[in-house]
Protein backbone atom coordinates (compact mmCIF):
# COMPACT_ATOMS: atom_id res chain seq x y z
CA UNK A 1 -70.49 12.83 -110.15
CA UNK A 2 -71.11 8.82 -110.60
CA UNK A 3 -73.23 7.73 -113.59
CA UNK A 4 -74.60 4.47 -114.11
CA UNK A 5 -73.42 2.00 -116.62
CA UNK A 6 -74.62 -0.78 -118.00
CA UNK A 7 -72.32 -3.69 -119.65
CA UNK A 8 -73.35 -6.89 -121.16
CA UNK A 9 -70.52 -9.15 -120.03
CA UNK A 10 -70.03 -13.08 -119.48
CA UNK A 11 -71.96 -14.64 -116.27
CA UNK A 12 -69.05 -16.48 -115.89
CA UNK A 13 -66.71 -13.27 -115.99
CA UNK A 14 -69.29 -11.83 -113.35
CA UNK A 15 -69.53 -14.48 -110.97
CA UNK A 16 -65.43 -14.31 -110.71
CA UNK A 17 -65.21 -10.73 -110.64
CA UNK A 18 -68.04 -10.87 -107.84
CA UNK A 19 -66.09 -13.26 -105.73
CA UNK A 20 -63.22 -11.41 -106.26
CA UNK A 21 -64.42 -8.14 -105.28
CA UNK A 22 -66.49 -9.56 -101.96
CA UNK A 23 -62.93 -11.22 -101.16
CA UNK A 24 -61.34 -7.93 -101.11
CA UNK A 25 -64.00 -5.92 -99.43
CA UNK A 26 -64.75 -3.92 -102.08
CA UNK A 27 -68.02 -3.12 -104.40
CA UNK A 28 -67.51 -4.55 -108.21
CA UNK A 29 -68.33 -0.53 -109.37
CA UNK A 30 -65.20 0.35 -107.07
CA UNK A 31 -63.21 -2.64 -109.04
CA UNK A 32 -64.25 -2.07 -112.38
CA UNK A 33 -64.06 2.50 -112.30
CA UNK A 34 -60.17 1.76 -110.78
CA UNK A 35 -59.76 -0.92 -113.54
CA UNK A 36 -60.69 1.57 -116.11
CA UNK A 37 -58.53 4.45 -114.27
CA UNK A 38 -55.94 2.72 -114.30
CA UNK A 39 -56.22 1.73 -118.41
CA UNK A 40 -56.56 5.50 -119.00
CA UNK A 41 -53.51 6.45 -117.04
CA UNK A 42 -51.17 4.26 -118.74
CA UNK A 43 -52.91 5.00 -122.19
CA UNK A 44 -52.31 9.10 -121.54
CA UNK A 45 -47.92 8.37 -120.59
CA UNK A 46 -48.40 6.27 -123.35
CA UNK A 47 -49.41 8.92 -125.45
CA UNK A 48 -47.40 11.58 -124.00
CA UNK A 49 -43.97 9.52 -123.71
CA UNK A 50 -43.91 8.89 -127.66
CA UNK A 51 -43.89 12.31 -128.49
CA UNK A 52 -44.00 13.33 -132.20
CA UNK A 53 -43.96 11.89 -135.10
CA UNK A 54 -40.90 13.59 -136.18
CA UNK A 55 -39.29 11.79 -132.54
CA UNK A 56 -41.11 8.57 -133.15
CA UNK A 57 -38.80 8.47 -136.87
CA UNK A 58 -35.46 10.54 -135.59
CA UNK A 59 -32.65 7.81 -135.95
CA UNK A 60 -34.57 5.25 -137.56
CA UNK A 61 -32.32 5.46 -141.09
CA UNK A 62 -28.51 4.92 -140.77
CA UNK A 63 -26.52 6.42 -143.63
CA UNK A 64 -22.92 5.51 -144.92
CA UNK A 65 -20.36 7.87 -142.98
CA UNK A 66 -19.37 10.54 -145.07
CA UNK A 67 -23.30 10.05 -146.91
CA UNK A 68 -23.84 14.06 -148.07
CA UNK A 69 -27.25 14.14 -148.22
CA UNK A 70 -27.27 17.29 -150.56
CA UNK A 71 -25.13 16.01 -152.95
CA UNK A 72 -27.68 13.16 -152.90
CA UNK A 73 -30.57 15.28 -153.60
CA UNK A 74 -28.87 17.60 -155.69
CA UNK A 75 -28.19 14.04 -158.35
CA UNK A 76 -31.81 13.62 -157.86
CA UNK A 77 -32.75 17.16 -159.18
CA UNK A 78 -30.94 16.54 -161.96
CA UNK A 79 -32.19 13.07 -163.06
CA UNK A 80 -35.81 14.67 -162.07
CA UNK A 81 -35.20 17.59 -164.64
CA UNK A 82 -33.56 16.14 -167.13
């Protein structure tokens, strides 16, 4: 189902995007909907590549080898409770 749209854009920007549409045989609508399309696509595997949060951060902090994270929090209990 096709709606109509209206934009207030740059005469300029029309003009070109005119001549460019009539050059390739094709309406500006046609141009400008697959335009858009083609934004939304790549914004959705954008979206959907990064994942979670929790993914996004995984591997972002390197620790010492040998770092024992519990012993770590454990000397932070104790400073906490102190």
């Amino acid at each position: 189902m096709n709606t109509k749209l209206t934009l207030n854009l740059n005469k300029e920007i029309i003009r070109r995007a005119k001549e460019y549409a009539k050059e390739h045989n094709i309406s500006l609508s046609f141009l400008i909907e697959n335009y858009l399309q083609k934004i939304i696509s790549d914004y959705k595997s954008d979206v959907a590549s990064k994942g979670s949060i929790v993914n996004e951060l995984s591997g972002i902090i390197k620790l010492d080898k040998g770092f024992d994270y519990h012993d770590d929090y454990r000397e932070h209990l104790i400073a906490k409770y102190k």
